[in-house]
N, C-alpha and C. Protein backbone atom coordinates (compact mmCIF):
# COMPACT_ATOMS: atom_id res chain seq x y z
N UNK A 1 87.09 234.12 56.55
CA UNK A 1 85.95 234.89 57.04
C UNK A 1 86.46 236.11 57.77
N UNK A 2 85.58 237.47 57.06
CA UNK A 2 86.35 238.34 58.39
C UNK A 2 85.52 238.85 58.84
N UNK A 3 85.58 239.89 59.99
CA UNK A 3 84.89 240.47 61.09
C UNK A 3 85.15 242.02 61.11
N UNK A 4 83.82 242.71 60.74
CA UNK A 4 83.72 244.51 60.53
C UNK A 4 84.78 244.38 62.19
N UNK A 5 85.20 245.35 61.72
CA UNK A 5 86.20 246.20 63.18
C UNK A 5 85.32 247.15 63.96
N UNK A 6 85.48 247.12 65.48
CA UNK A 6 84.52 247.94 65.87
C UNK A 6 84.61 249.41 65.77
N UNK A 7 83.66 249.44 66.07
CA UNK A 7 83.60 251.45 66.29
C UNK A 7 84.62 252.13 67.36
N UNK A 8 85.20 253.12 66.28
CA UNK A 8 85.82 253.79 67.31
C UNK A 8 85.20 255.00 67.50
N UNK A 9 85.58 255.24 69.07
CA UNK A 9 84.75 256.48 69.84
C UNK A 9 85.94 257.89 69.22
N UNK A 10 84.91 258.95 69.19
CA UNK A 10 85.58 260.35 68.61
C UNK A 10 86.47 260.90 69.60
N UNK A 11 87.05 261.33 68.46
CA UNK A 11 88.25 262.29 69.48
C UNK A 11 87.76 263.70 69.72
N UNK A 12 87.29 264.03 70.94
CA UNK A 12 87.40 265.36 71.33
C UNK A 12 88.12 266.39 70.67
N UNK A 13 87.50 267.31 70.04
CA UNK A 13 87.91 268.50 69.10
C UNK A 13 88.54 269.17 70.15
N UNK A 14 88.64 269.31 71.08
CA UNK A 14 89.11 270.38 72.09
C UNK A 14 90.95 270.52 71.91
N UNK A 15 91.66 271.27 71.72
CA UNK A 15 92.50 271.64 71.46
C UNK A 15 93.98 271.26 73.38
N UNK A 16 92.82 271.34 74.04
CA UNK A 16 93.06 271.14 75.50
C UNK A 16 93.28 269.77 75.85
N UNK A 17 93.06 268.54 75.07
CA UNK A 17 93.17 267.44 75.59
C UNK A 17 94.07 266.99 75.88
N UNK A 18 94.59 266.55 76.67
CA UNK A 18 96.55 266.07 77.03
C UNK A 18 96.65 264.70 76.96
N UNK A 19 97.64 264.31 76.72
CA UNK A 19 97.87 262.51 76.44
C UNK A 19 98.78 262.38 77.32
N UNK A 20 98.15 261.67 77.85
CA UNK A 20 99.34 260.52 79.20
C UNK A 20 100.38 260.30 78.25
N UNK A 21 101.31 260.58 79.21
CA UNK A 21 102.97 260.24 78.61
C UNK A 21 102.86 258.37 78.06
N UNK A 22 101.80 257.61 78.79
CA UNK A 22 102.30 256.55 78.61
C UNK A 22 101.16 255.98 77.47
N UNK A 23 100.43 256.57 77.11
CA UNK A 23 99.89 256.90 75.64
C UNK A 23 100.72 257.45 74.76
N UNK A 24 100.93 258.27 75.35
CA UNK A 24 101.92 258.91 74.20
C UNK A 24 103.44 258.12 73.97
N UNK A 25 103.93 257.47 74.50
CA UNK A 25 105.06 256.79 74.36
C UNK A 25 105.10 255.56 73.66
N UNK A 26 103.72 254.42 73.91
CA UNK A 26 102.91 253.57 73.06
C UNK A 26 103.23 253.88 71.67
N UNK A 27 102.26 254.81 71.21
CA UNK A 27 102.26 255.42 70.00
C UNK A 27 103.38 255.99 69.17
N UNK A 28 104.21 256.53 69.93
CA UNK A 28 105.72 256.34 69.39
C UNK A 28 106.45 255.49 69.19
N UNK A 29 106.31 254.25 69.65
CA UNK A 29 106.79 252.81 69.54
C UNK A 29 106.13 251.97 68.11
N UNK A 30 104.94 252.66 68.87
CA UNK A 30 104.10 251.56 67.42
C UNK A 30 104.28 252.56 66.07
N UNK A 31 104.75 253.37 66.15
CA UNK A 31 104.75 254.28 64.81
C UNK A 31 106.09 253.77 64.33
N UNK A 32 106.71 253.83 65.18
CA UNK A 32 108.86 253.38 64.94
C UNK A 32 108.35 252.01 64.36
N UNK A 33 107.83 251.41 64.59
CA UNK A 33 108.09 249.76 64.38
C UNK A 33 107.14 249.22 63.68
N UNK A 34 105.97 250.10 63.18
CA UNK A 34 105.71 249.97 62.09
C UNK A 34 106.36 250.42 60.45
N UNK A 35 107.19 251.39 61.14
CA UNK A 35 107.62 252.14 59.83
C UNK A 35 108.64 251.45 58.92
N UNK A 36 108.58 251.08 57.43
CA UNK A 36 109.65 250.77 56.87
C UNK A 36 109.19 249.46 57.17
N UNK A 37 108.07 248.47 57.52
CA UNK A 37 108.20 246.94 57.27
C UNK A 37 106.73 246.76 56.56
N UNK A 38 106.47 245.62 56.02
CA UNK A 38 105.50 244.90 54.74
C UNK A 38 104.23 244.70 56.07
N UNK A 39 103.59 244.84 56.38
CA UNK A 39 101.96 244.86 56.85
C UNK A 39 101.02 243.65 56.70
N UNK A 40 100.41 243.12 57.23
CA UNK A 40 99.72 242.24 56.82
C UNK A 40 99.30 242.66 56.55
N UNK A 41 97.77 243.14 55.49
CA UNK A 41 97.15 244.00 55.21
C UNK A 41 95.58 242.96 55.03
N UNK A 42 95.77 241.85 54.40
CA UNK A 42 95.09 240.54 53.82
C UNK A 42 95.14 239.39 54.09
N UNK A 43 93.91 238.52 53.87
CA UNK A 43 93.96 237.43 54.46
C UNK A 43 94.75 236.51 53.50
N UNK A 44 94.73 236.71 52.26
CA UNK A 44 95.37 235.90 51.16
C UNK A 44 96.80 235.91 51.17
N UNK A 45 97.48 236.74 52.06
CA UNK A 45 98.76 236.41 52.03
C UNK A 45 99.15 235.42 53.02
N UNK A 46 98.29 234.43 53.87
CA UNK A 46 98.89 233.80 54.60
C UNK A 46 97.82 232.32 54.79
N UNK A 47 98.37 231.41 55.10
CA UNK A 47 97.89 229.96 55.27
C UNK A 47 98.10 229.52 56.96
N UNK A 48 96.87 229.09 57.24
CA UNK A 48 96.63 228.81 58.43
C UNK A 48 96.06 227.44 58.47
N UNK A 49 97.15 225.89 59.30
CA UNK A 49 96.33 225.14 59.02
C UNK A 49 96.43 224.79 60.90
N UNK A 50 95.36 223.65 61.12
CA UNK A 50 95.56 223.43 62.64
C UNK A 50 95.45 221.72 62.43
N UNK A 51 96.03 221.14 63.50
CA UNK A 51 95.97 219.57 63.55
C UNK A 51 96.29 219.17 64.87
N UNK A 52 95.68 217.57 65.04
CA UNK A 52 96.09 217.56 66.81
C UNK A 52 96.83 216.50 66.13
N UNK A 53 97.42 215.60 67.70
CA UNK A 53 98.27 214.69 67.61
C UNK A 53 98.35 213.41 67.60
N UNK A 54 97.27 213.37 67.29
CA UNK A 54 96.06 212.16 67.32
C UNK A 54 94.68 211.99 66.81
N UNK A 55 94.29 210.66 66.43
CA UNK A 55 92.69 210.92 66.26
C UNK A 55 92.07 210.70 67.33
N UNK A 56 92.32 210.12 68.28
CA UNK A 56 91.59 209.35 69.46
C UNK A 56 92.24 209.69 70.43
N UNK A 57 91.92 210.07 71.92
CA UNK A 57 92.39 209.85 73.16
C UNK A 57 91.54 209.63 74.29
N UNK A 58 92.51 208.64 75.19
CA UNK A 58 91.46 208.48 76.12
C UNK A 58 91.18 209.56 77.02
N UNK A 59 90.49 208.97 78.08
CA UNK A 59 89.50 210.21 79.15
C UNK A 59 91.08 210.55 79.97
N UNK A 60 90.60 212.20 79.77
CA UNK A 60 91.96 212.95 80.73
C UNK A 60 92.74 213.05 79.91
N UNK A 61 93.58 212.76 78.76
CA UNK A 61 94.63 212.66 78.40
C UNK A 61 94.66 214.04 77.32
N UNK A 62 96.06 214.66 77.55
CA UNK A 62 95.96 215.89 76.99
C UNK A 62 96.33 215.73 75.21
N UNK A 63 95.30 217.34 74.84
CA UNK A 63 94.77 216.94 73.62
C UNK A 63 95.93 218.13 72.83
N UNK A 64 97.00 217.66 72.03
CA UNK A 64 97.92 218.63 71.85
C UNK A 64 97.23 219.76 70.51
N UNK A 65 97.21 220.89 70.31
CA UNK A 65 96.97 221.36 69.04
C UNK A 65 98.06 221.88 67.99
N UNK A 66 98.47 221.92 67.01
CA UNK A 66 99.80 222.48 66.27
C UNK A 66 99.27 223.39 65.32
N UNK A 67 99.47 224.14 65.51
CA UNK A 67 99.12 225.94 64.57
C UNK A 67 100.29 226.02 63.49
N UNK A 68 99.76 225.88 62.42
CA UNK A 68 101.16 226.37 61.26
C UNK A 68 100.65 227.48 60.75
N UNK A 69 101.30 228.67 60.71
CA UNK A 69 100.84 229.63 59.77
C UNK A 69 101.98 229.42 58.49
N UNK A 70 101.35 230.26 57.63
CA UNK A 70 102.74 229.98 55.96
C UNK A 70 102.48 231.40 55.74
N UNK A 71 103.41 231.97 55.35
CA UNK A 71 103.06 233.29 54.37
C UNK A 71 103.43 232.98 52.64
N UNK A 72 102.81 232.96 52.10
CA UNK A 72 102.21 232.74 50.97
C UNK A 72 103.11 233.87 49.80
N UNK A 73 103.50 234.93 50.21
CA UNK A 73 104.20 235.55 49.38
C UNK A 73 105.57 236.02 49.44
N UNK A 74 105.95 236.40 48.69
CA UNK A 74 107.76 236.54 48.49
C UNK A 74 108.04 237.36 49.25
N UNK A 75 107.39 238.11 49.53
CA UNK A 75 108.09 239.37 50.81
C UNK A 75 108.11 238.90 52.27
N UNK A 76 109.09 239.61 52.97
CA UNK A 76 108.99 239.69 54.34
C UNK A 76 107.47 240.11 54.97
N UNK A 77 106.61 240.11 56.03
CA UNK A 77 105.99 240.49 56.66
C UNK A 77 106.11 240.07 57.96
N UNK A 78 105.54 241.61 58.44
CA UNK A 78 105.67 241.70 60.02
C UNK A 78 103.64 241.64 60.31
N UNK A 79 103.56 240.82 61.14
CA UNK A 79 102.27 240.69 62.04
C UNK A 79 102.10 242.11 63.37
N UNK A 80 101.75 242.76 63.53
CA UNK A 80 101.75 243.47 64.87
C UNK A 80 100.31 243.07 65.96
N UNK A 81 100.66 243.13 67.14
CA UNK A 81 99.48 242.68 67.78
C UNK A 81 99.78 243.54 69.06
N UNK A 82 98.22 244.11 69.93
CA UNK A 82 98.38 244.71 70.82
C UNK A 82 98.70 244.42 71.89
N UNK A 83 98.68 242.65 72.25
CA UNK A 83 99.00 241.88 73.74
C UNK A 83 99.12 240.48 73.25
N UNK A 84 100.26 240.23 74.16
CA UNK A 84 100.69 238.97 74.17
C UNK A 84 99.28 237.56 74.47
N UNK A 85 98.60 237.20 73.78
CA UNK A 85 97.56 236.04 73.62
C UNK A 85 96.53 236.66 73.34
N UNK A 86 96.21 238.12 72.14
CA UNK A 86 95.09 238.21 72.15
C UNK A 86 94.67 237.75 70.70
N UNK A 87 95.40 237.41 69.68
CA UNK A 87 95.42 236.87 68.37
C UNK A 87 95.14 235.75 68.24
N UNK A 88 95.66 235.10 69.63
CA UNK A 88 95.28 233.31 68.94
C UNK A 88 94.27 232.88 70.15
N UNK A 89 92.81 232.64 69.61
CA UNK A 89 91.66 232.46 70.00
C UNK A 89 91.46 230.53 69.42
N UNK A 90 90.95 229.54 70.28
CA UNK A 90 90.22 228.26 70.12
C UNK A 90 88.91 227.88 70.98
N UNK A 91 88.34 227.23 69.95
CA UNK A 91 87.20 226.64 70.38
C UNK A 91 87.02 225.20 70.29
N UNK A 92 86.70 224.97 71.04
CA UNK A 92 86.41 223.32 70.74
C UNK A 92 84.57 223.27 70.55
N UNK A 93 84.05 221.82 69.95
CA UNK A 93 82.72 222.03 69.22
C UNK A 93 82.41 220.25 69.32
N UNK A 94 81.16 219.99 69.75
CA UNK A 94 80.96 218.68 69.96
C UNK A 94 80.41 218.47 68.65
N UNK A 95 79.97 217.04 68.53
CA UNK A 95 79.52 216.38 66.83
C UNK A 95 78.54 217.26 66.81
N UNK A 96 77.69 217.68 67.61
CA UNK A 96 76.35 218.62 67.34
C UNK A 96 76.34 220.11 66.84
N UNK A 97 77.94 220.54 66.98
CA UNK A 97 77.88 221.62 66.45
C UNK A 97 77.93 222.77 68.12
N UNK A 98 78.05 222.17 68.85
CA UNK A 98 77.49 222.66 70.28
C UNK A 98 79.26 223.22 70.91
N UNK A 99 79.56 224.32 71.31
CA UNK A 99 80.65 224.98 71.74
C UNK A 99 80.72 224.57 73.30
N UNK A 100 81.70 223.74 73.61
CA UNK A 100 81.80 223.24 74.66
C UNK A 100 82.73 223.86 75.61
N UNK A 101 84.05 224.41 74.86
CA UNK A 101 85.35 224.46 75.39
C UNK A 101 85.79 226.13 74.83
N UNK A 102 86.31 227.36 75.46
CA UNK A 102 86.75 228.22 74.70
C UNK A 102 88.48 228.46 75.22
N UNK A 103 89.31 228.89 74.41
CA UNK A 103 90.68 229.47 74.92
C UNK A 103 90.49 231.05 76.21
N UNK A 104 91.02 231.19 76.98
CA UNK A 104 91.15 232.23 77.37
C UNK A 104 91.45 233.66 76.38
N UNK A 105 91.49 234.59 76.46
CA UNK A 105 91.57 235.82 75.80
C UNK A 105 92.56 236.50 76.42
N UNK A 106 92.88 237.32 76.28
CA UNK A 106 93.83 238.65 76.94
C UNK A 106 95.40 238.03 77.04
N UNK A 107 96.10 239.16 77.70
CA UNK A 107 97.36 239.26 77.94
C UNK A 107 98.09 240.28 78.32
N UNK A 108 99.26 240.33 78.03
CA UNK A 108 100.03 241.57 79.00
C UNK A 108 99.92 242.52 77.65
N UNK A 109 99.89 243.64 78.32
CA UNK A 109 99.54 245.17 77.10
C UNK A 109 100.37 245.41 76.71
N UNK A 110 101.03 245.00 75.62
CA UNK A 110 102.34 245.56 74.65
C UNK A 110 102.25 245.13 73.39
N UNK A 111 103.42 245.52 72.58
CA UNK A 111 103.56 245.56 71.55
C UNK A 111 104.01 244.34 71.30
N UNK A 112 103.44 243.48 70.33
CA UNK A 112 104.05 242.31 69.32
C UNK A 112 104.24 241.79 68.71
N UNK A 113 104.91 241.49 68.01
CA UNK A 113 105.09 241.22 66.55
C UNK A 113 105.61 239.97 65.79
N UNK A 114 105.35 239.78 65.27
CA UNK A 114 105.44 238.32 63.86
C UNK A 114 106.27 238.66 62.97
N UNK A 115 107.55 238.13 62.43
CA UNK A 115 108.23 238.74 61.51
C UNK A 115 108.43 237.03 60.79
N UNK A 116 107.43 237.23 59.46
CA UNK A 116 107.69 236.06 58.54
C UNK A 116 108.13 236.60 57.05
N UNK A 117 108.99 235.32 56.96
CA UNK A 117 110.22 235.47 55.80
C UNK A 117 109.53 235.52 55.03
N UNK A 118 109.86 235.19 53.55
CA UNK A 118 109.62 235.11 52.19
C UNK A 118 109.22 233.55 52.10
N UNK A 119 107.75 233.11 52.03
CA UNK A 119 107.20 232.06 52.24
C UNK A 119 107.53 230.81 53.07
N UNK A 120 107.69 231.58 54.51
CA UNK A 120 108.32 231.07 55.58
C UNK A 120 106.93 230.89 56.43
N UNK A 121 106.83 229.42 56.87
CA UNK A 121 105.85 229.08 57.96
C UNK A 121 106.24 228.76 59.56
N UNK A 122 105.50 228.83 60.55
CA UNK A 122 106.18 229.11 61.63
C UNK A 122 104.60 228.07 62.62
N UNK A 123 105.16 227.33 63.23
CA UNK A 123 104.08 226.24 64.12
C UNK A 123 104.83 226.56 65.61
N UNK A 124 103.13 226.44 66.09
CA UNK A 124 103.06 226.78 67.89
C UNK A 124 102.40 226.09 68.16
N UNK A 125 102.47 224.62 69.30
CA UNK A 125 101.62 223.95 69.76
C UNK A 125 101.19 224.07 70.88
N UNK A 126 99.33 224.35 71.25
CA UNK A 126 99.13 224.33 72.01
C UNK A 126 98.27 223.18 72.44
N UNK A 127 97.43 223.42 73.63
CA UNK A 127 96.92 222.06 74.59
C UNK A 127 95.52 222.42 74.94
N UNK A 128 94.61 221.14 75.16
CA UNK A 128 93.18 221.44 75.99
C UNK A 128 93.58 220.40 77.16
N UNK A 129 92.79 219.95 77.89
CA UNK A 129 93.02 218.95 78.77
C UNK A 129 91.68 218.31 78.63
N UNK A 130 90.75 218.52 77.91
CA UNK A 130 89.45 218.03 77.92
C UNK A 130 88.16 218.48 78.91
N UNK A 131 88.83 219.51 79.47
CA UNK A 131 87.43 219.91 80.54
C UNK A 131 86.76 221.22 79.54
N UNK A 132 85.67 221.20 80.61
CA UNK A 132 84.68 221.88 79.83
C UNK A 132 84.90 223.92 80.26
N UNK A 133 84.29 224.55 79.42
CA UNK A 133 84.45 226.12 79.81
C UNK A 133 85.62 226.49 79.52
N UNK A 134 86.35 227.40 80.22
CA UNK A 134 87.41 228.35 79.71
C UNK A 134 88.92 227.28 79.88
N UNK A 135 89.70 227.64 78.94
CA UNK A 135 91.26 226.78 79.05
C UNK A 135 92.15 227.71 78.67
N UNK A 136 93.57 227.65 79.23
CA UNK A 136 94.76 228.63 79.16
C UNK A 136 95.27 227.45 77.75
N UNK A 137 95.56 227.97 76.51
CA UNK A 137 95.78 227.09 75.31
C UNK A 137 97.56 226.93 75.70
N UNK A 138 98.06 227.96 76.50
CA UNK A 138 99.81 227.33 76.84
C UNK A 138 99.53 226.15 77.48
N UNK A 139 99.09 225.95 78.42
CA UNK A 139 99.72 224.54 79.46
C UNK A 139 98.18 223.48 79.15
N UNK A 140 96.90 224.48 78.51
CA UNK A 140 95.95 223.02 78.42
C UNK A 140 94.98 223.09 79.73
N UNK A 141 95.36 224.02 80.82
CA UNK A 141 94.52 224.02 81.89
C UNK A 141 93.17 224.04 81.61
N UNK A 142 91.89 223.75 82.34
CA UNK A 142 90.61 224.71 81.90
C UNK A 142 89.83 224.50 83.53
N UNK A 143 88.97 225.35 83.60
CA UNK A 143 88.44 225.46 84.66
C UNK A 143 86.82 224.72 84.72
N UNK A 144 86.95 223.77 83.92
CA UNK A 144 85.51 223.33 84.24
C UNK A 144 85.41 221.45 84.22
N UNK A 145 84.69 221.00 84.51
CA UNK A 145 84.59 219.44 84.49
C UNK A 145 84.73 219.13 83.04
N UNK A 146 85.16 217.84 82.77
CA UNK A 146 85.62 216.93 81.29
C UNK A 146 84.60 216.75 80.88
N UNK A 147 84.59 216.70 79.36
CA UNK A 147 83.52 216.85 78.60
C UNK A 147 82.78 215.37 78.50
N UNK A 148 81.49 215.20 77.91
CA UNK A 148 81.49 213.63 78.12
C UNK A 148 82.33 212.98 76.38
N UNK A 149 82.36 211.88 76.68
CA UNK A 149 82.73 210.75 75.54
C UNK A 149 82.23 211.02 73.82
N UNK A 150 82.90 211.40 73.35
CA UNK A 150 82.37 211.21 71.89
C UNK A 150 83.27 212.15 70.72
N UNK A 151 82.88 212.46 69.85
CA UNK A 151 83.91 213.06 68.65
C UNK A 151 83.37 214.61 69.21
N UNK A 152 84.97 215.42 68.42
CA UNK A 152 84.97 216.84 68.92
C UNK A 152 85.86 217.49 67.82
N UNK A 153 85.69 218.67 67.44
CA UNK A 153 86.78 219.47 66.17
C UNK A 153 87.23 220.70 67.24
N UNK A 154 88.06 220.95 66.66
CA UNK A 154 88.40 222.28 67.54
C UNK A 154 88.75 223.20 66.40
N UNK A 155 88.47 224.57 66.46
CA UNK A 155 88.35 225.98 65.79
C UNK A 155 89.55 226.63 66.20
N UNK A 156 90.52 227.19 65.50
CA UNK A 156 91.19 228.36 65.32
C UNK A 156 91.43 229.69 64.75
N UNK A 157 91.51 230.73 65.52
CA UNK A 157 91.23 231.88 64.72
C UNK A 157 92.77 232.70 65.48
N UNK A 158 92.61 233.53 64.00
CA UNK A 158 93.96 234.44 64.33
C UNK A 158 93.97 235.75 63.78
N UNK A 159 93.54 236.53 64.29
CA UNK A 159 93.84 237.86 64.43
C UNK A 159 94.93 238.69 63.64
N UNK A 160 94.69 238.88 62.00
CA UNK A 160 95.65 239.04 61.19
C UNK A 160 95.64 241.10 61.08
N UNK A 161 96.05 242.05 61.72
CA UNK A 161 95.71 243.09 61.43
C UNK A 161 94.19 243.64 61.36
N UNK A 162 93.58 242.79 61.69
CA UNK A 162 92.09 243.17 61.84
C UNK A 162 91.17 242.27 61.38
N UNK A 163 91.90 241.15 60.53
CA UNK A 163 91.61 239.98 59.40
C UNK A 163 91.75 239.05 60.19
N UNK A 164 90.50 238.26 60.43
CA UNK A 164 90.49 236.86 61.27
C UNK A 164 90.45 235.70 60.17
N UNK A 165 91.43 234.96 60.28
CA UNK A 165 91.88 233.80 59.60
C UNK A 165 91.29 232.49 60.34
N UNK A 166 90.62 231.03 59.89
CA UNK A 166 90.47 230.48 60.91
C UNK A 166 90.47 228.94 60.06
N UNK A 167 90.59 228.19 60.91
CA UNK A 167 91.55 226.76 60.66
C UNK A 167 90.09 225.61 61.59
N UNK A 168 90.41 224.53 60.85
CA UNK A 168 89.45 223.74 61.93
C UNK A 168 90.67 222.70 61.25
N UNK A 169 90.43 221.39 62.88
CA UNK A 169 91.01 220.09 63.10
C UNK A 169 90.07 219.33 62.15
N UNK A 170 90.10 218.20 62.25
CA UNK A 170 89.15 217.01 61.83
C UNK A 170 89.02 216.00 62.93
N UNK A 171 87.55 216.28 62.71
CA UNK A 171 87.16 215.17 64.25
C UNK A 171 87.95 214.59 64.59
N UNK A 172 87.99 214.41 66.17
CA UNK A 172 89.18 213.59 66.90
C UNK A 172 88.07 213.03 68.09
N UNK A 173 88.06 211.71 68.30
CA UNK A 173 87.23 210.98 69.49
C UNK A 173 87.91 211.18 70.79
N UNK A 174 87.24 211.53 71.94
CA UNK A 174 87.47 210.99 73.59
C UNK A 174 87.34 210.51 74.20
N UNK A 175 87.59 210.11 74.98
CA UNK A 175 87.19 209.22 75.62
C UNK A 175 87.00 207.50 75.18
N UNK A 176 88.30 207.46 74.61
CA UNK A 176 88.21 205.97 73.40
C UNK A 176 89.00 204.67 74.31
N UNK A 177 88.00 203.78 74.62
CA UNK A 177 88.35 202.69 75.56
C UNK A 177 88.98 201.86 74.65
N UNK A 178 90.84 201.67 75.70
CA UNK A 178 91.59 201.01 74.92
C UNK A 178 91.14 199.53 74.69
N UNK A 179 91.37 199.11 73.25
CA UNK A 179 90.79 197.42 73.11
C UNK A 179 91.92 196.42 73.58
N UNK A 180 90.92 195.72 73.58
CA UNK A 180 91.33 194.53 74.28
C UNK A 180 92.26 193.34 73.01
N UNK A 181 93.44 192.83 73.35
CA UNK A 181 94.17 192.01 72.10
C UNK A 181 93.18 190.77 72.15
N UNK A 182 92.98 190.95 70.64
CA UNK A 182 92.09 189.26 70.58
C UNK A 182 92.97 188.26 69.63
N UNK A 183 92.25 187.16 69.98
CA UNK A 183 93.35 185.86 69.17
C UNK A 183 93.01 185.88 67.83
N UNK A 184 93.26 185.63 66.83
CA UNK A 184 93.34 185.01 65.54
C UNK A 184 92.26 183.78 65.69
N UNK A 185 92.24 183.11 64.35
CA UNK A 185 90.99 182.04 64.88
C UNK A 185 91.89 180.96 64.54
N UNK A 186 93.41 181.17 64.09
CA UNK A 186 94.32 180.11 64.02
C UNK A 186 95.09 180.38 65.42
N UNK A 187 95.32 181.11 66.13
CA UNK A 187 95.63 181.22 67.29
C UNK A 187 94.87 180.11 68.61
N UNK A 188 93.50 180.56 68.18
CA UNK A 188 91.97 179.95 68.89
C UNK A 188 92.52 177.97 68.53
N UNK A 189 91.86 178.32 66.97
CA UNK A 189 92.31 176.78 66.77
C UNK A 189 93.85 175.99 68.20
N UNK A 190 94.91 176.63 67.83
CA UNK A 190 96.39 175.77 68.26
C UNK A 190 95.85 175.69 69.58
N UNK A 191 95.60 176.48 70.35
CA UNK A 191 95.21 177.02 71.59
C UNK A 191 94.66 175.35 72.11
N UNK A 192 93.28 175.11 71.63
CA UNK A 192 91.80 174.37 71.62
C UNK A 192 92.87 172.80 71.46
N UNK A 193 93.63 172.90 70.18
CA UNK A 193 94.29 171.43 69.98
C UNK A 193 95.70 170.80 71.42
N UNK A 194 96.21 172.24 71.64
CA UNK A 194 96.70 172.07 72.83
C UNK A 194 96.20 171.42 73.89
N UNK A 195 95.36 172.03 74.55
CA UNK A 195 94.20 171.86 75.66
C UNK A 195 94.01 170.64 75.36
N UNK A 196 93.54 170.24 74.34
CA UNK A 196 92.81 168.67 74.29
C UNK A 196 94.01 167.36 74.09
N UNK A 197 95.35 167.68 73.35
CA UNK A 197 96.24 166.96 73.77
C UNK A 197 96.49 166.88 75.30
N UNK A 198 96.84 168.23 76.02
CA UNK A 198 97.32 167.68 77.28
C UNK A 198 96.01 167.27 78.22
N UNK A 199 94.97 167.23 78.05
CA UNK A 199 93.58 166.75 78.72
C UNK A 199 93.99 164.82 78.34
N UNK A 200 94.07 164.73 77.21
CA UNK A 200 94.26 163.14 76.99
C UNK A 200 95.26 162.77 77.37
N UNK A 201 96.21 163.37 77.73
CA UNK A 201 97.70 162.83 78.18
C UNK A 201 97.42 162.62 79.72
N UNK A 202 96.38 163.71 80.72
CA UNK A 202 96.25 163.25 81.78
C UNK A 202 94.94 162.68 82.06
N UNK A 203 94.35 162.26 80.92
CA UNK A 203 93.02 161.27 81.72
C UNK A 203 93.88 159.69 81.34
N UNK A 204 95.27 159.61 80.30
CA UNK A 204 95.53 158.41 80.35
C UNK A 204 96.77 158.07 81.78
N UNK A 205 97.26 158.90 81.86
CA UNK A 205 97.87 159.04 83.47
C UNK A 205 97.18 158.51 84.39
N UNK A 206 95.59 158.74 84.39
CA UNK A 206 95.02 158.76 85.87
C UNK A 206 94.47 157.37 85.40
N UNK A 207 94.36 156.77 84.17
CA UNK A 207 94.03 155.29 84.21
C UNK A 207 94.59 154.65 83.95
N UNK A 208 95.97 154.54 83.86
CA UNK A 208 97.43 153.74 84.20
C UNK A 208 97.70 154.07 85.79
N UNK A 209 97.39 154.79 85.89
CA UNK A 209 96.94 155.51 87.84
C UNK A 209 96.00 153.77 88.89
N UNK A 210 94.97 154.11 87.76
CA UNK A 210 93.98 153.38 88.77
C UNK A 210 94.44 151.61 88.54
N UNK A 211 93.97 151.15 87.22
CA UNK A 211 94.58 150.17 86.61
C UNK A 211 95.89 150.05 86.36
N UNK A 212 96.98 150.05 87.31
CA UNK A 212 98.64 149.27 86.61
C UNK A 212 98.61 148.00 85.96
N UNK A 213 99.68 148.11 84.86
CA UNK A 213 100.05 146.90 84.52
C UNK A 213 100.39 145.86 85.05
N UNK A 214 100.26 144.59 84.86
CA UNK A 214 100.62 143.38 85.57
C UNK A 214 101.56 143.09 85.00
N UNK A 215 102.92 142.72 85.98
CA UNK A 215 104.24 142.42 85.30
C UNK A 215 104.03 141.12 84.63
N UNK A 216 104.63 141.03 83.50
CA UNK A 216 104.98 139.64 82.64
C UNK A 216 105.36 138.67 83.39
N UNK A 217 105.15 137.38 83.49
CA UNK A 217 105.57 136.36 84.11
C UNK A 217 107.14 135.58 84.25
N UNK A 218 107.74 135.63 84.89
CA UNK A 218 109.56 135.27 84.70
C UNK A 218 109.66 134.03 83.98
């Protein structure tokens, strides 16, 4: 699925406009380091899958995510991105379809880049912790109370040159109360035959107890 790019605002015709050195130095960077490498250009050159580490976890317990991207074709490509965490966006989504959980956005303002081989895939795992509202996807933090009990998918999107790529988990439950070990019904059975041997061994104790034998006569 992709997403129109927004509008960009016009550039002043004025012949007078001056560019901050540190605009202008940006742009010389990103021109150098674009030049001479393969572009993402498309979404079809690359495979995006997402998976957690588990189907089930209990309450609190952190929910890992693993991002594989693949590049799909024989060439090298370079990814470029304007800040460090603004490409990789998650959502988490209750059985209802209802957006419970989002990744944080932003990062430090620079230049960065993805350099994948010739159908070379590359995995980054990140984390929720299960609370509700905004979460840092490095460490799993989030700033809001735990979600309640029940199944949840989580959404990935990635920011391919302007081309949003996006991946979903397969339901994973929370809040899953560990079970309890139960017996076998041949377990049950030995168990039951036990019990009732040593029950007869001490009700005949306690009436060799009450009644003793009378010694044989010399």
């Amino acid at each position: 699925m992709s997403y129109p790019s927004p509008p960009r605002l016009p550039i002043p015709s004025s012949s007078n406009v001056l560019v901050p050195p540190v605009v202008l130095l940006v742009a010389v960077v990103g021109f150098v380091l674009l030049s001479g490498t393969a572009v993402a250009g498309d979404a079809a050159r690359f495979d995006v899958t997402l998976t957690t580490d588990a189907s089930a976890y209990e309450a609190g317990e952190l929910v890992r995510l693993t991002v594989t991207r693949c590049n799909l074709t024989s060439e090298t490509i370079t990814v470029f991105g304007s800040c460090l965490g603004c490409r990789d966006q998650f959502e988490i989504f209750d059985e209802a379809g209802v957006r419970v959980a989002e990744s944080v956005i932003g990062g430090i303002l620079v230049i960065v880049s993805d350099v994948f081989g010739p159908e070379e895939c590359k995995s980054d795992v990140f984390a929720w912790d299960q609370g509700s509202g905004l979460f840092f996807s490095g460490d799993g933090q989030s700033d809001g109370q735990p979600v309640p009990f029940g199944s949840y998918t989580a959404l990935y999107r990635w920011d391919v040159e302007g081309v949003v790529l996006e991946a979903v988990t397969a339901p994973f439950v929370l809040g899953e109360v560990t079970s309890i070990p139960t017996m076998s019904t041949t377990g049950l059975l030995a168990m039951c035959l036990v019990l009732a041997l040593a029950g007869g061994w001490l009700s005949l104790r306690r009436r060799r107890a009450l009644h003793p034998m009378s010694e044989p006569p010399a």
